[in-house]
PDB file of N, CA and C in Angstrom:
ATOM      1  N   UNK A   1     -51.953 -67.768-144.492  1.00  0.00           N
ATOM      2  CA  UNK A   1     -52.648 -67.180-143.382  1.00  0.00           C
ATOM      3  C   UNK A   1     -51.670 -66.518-142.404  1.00  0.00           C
ATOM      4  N   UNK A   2     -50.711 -67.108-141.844  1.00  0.00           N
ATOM      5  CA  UNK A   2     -49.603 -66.712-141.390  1.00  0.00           C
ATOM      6  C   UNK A   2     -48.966 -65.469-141.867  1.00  0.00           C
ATOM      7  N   UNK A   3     -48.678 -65.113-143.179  1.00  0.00           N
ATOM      8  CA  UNK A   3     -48.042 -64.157-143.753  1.00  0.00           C
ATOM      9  C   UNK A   3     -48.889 -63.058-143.664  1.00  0.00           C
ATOM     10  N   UNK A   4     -50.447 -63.200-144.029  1.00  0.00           N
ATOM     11  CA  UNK A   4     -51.454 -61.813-143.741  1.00  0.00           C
ATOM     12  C   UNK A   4     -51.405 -61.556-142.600  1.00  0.00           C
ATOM     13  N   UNK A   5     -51.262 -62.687-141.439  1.00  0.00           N
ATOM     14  CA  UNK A   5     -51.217 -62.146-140.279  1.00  0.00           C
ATOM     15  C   UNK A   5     -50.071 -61.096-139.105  1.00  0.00           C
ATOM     16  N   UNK A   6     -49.115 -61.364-140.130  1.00  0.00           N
ATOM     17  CA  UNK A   6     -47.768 -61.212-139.932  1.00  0.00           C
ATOM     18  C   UNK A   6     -47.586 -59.863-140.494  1.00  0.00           C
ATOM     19  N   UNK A   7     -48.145 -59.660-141.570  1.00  0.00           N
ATOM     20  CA  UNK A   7     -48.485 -58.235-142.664  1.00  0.00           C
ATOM     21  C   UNK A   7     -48.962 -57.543-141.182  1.00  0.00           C
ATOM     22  N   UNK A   8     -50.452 -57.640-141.210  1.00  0.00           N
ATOM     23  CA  UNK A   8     -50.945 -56.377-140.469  1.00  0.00           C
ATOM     24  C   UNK A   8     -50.443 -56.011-139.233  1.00  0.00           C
ATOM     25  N   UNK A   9     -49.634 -57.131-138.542  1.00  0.00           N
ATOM     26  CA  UNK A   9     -48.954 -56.554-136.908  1.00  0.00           C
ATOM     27  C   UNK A   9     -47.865 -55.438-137.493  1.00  0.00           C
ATOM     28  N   UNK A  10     -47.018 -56.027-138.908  1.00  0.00           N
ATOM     29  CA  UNK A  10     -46.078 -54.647-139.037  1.00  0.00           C
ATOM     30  C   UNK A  10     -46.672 -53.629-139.618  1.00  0.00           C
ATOM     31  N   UNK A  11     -48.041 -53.959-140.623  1.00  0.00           N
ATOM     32  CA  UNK A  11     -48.486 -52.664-140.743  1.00  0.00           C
ATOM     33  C   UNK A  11     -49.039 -51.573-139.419  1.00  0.00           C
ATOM     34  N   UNK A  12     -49.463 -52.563-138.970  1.00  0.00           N
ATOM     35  CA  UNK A  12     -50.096 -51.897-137.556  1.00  0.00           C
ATOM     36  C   UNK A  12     -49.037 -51.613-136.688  1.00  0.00           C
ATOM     37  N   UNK A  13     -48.107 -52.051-136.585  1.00  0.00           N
ATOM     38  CA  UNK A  13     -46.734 -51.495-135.785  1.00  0.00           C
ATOM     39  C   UNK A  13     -45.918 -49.837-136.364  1.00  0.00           C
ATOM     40  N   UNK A  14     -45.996 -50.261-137.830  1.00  0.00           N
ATOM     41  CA  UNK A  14     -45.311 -48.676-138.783  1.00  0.00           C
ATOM     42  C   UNK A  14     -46.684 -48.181-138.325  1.00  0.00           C
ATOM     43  N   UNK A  15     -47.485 -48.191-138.483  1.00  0.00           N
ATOM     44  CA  UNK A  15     -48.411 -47.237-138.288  1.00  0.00           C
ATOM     45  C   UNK A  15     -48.725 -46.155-136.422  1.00  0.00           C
ATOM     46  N   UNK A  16     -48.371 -47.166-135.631  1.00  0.00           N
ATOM     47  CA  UNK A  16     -48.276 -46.903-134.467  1.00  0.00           C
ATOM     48  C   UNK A  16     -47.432 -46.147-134.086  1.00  0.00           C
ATOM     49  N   UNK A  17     -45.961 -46.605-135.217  1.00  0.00           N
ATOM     50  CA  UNK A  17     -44.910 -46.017-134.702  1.00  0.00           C
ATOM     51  C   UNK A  17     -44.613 -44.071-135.587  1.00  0.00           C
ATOM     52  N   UNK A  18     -45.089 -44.250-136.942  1.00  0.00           N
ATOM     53  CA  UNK A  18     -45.635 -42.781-137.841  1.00  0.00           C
ATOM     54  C   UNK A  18     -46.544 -41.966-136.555  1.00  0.00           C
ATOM     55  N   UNK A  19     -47.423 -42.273-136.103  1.00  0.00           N
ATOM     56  CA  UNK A  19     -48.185 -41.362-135.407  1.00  0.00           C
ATOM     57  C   UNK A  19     -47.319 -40.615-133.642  1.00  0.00           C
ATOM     58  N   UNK A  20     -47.022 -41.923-133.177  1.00  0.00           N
ATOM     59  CA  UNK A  20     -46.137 -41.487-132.313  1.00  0.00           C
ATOM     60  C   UNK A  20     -44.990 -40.459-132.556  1.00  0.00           C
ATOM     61  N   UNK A  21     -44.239 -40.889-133.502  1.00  0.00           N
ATOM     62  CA  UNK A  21     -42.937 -40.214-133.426  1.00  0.00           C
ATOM     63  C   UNK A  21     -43.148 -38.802-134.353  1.00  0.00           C
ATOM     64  N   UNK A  22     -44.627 -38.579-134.898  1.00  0.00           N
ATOM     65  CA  UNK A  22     -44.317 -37.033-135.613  1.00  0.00           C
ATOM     66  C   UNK A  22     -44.981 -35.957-134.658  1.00  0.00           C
ATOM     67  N   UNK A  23     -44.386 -35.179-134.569  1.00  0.00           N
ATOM     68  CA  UNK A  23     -43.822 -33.584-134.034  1.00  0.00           C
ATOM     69  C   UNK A  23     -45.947 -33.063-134.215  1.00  0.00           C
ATOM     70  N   UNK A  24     -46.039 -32.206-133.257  1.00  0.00           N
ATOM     71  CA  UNK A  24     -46.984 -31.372-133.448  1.00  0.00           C
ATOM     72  C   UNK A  24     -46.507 -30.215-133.899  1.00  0.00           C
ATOM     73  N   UNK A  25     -47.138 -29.466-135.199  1.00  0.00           N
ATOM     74  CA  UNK A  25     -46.553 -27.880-135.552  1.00  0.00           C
ATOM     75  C   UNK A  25     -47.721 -27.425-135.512  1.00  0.00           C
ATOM     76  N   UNK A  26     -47.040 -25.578-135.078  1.00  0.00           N
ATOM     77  CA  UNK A  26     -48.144 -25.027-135.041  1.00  0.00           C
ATOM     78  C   UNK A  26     -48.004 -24.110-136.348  1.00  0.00           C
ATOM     79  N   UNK A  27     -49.162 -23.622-136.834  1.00  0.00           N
ATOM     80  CA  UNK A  27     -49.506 -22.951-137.685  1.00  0.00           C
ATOM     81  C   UNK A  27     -50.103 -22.171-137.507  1.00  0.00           C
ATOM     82  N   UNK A  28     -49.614 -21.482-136.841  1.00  0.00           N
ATOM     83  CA  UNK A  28     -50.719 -20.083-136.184  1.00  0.00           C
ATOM     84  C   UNK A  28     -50.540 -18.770-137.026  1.00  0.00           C
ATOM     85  N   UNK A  29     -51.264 -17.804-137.005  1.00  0.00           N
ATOM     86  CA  UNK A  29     -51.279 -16.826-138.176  1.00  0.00           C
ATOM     87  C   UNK A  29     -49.741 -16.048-137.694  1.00  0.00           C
ATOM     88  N   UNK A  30     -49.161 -15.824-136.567  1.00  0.00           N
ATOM     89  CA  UNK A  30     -48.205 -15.481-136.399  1.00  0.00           C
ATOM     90  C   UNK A  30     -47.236 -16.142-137.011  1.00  0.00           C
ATOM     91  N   UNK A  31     -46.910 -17.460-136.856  1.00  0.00           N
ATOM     92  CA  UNK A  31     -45.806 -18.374-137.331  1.00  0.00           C
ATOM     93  C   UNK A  31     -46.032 -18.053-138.937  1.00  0.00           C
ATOM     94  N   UNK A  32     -46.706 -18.269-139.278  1.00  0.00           N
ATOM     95  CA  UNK A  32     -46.991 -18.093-140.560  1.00  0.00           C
ATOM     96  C   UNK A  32     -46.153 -16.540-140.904  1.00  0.00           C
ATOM     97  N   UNK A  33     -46.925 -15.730-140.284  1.00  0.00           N
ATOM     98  CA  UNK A  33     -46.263 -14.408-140.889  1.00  0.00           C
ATOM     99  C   UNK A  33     -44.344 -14.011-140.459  1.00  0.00           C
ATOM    100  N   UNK A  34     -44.188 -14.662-139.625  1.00  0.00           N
ATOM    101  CA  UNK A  34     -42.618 -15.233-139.849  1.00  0.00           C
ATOM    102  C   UNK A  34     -42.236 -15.734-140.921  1.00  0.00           C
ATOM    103  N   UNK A  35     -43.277 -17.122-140.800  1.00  0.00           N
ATOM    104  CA  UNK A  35     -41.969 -17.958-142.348  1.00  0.00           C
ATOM    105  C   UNK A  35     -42.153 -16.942-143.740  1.00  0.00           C
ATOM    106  N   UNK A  36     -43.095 -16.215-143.538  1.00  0.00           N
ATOM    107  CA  UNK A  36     -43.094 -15.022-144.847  1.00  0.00           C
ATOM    108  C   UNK A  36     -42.313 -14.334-144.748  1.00  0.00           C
ATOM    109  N   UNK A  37     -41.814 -13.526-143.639  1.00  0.00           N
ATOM    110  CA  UNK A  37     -41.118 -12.632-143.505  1.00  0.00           C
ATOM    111  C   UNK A  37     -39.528 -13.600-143.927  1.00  0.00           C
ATOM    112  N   UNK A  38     -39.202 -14.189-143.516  1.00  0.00           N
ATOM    113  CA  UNK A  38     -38.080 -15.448-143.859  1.00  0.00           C
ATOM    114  C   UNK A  38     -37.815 -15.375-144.873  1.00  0.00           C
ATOM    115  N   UNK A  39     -38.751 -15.742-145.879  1.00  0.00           N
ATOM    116  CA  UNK A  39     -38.852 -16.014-147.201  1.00  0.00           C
ATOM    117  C   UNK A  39     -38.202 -14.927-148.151  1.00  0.00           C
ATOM    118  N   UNK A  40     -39.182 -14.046-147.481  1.00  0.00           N
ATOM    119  CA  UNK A  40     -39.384 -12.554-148.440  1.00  0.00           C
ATOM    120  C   UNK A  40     -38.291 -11.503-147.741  1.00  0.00           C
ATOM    121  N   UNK A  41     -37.966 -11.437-146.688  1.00  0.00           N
ATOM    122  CA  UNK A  41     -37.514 -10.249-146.376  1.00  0.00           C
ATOM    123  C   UNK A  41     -38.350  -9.358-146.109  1.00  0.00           C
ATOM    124  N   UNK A  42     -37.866  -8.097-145.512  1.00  0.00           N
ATOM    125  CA  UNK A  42     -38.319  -7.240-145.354  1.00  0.00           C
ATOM    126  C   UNK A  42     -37.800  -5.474-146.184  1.00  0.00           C
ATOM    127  N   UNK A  43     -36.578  -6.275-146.727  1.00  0.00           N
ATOM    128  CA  UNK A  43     -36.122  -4.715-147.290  1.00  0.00           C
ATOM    129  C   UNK A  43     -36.714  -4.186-148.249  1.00  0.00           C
ATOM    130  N   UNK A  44     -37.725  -4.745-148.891  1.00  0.00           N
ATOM    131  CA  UNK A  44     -38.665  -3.810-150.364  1.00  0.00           C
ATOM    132  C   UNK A  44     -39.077  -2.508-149.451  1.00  0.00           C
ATOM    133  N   UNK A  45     -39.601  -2.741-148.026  1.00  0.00           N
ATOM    134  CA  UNK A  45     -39.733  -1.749-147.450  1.00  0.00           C
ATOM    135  C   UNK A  45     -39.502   0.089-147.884  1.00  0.00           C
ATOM    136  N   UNK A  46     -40.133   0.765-148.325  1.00  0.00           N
ATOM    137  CA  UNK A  46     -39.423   2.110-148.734  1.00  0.00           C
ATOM    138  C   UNK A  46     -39.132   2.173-150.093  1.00  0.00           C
ATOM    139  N   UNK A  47     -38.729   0.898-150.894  1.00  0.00           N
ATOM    140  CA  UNK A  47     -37.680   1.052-151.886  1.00  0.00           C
ATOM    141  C   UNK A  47     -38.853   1.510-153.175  1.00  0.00           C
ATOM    142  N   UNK A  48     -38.057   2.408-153.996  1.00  0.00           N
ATOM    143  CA  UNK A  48     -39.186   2.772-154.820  1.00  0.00           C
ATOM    144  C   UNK A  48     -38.635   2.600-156.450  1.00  0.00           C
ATOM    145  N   UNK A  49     -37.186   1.828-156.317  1.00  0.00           N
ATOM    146  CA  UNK A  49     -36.295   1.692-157.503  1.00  0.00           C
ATOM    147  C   UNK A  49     -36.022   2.979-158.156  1.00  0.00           C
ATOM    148  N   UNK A  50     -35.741   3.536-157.539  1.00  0.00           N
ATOM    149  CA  UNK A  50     -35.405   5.057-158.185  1.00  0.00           C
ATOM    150  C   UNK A  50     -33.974   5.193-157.888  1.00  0.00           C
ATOM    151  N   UNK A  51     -33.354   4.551-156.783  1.00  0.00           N
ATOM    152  CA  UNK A  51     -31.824   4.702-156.659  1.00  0.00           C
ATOM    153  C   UNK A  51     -30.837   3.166-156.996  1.00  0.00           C
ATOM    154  N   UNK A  52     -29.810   3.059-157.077  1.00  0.00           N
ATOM    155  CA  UNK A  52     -29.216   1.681-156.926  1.00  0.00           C
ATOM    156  C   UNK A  52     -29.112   0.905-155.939  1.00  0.00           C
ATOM    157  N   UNK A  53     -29.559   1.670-154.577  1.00  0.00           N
ATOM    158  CA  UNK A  53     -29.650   1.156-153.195  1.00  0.00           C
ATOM    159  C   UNK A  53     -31.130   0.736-153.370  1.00  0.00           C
ATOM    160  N   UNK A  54     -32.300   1.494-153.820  1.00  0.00           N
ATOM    161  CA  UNK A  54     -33.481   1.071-153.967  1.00  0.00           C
ATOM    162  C   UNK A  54     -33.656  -0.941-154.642  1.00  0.00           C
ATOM    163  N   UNK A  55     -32.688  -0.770-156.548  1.00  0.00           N
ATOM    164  CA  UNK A  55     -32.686  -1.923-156.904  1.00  0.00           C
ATOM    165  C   UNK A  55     -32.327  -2.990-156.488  1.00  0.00           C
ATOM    166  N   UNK A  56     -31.269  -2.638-155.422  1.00  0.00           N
ATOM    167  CA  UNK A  56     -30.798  -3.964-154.876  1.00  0.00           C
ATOM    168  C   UNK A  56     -31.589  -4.699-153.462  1.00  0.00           C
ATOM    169  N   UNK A  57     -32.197  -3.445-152.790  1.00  0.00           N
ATOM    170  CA  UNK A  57     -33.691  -4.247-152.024  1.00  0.00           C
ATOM    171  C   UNK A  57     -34.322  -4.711-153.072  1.00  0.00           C
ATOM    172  N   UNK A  58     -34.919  -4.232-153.831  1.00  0.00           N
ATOM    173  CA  UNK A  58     -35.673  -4.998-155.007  1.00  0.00           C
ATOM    174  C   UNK A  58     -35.139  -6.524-155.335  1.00  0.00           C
ATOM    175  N   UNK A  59     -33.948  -6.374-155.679  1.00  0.00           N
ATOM    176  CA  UNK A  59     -32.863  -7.845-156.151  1.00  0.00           C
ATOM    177  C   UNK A  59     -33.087  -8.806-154.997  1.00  0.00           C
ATOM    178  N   UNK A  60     -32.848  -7.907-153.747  1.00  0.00           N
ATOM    179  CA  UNK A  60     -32.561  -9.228-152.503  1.00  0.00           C
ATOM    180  C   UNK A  60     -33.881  -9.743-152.493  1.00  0.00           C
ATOM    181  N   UNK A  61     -35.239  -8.669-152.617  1.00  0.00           N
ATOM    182  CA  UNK A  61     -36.435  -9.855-152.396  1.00  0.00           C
ATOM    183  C   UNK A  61     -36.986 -10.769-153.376  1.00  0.00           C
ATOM    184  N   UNK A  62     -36.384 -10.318-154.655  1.00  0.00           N
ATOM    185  CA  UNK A  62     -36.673 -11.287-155.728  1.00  0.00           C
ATOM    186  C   UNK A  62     -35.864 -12.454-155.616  1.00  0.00           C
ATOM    187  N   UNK A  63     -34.768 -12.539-155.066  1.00  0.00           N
ATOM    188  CA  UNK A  63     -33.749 -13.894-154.825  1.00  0.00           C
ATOM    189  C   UNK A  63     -34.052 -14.341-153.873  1.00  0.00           C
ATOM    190  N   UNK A  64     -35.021 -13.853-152.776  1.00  0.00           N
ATOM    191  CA  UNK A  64     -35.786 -14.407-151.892  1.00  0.00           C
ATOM    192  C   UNK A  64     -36.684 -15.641-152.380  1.00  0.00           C
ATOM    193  N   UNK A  65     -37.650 -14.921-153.054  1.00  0.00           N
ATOM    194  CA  UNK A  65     -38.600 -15.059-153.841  1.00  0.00           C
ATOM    195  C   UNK A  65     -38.619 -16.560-154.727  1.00  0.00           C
ATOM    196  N   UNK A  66     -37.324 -16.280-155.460  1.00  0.00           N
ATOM    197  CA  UNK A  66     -36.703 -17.149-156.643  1.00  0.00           C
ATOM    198  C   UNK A  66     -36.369 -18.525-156.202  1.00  0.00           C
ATOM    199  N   UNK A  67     -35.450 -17.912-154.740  1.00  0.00           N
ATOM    200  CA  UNK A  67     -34.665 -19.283-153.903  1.00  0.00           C
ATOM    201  C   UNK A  67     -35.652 -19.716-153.121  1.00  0.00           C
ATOM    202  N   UNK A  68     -36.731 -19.726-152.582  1.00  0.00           N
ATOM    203  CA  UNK A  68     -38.111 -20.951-151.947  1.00  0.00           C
ATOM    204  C   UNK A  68     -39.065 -21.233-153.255  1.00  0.00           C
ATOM    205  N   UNK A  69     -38.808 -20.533-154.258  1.00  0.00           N
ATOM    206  CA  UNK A  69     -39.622 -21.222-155.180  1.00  0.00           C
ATOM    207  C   UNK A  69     -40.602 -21.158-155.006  1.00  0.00           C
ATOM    208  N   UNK A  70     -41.421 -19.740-154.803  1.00  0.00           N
ATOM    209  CA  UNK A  70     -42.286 -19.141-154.815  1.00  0.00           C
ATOM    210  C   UNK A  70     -42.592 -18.376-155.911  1.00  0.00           C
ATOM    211  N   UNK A  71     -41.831 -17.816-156.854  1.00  0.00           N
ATOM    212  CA  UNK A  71     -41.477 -17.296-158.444  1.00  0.00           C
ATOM    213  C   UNK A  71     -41.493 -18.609-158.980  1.00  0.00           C
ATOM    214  N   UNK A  72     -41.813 -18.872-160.116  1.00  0.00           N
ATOM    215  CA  UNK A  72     -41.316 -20.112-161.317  1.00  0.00           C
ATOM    216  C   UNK A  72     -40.072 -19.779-161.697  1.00  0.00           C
ATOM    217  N   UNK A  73     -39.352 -20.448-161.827  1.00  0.00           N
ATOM    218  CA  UNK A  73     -37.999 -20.055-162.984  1.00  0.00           C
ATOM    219  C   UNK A  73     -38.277 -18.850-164.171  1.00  0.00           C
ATOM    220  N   UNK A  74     -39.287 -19.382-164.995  1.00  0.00           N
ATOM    221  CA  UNK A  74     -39.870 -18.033-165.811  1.00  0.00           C
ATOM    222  C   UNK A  74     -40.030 -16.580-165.379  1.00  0.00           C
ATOM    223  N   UNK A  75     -40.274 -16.823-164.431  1.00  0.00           N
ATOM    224  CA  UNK A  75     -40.749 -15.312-163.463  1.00  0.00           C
ATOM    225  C   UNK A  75     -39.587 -14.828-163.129  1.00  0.00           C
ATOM    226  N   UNK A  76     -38.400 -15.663-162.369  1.00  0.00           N
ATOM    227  CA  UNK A  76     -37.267 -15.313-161.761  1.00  0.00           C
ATOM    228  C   UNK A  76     -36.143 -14.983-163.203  1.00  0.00           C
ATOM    229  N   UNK A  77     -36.653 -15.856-164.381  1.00  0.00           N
ATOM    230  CA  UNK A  77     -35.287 -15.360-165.383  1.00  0.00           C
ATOM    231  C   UNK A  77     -35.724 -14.123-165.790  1.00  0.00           C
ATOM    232  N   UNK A  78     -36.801 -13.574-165.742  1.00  0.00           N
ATOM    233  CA  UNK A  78     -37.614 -12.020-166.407  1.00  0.00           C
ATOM    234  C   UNK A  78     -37.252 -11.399-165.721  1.00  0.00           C
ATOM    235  N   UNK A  79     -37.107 -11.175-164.303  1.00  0.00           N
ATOM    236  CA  UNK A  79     -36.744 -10.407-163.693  1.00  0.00           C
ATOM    237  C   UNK A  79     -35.029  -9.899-163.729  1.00  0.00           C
ATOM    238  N   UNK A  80     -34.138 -11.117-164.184  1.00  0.00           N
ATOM    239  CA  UNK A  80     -32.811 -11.420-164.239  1.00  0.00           C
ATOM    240  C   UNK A  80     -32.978 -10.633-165.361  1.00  0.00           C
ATOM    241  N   UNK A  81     -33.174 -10.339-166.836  1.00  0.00           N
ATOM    242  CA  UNK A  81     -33.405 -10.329-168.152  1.00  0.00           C
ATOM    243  C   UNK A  81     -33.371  -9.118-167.949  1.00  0.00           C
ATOM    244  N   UNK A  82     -34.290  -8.441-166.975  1.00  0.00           N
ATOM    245  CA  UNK A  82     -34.950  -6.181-167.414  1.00  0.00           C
ATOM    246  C   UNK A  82     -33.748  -6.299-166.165  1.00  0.00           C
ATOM    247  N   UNK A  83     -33.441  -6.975-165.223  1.00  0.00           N
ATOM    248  CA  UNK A  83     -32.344  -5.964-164.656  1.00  0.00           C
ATOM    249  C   UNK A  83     -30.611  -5.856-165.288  1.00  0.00           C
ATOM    250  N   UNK A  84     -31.143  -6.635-166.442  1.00  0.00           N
ATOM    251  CA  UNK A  84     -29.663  -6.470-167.129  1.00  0.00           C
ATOM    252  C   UNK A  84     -29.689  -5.453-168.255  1.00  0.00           C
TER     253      UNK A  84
END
């Protein structure tokens, strides 16, 4: 009896203490369109792969892309594969 009782004060204590100590975030359609922009970049902008300055905006947003793991590996080695 002792030990269940002893259980729920620390469950009820971690629990008191999880709600207190986590952060409010906001997720507002703005923030959001930051962490995209973050992610992705912005240099595809214009680029139409017609020059070598074009492919390498292309490259930087696919390694964008690749590195948050937003591409699968599959997706990111295909792309590695036709630009070789």
């Amino acid at each position: 009896m002792k030990l269940i009782r002893l259980g729920l004060i620390v469950a009820s204590a971690l629990s008191a203490a999880g709600c207190i100590s986590t952060q409010a975030v906001n997720a507002s359609k703005d923030r959001l369109n930051q962490a995209a922009r973050a992610v992705v970049g912005t240099s595809l902008i214009g680029a139409r792969g017609a020059t070598p300055a074009d492919q390498d905006k292309i490259d930087e947003t696919v390694a964008g892309l690749c590195g948050a793991r937003a591409w699968t590996q599959s997706e990111c080695a295909r792309h590695d594969a036709a630009r070789q």
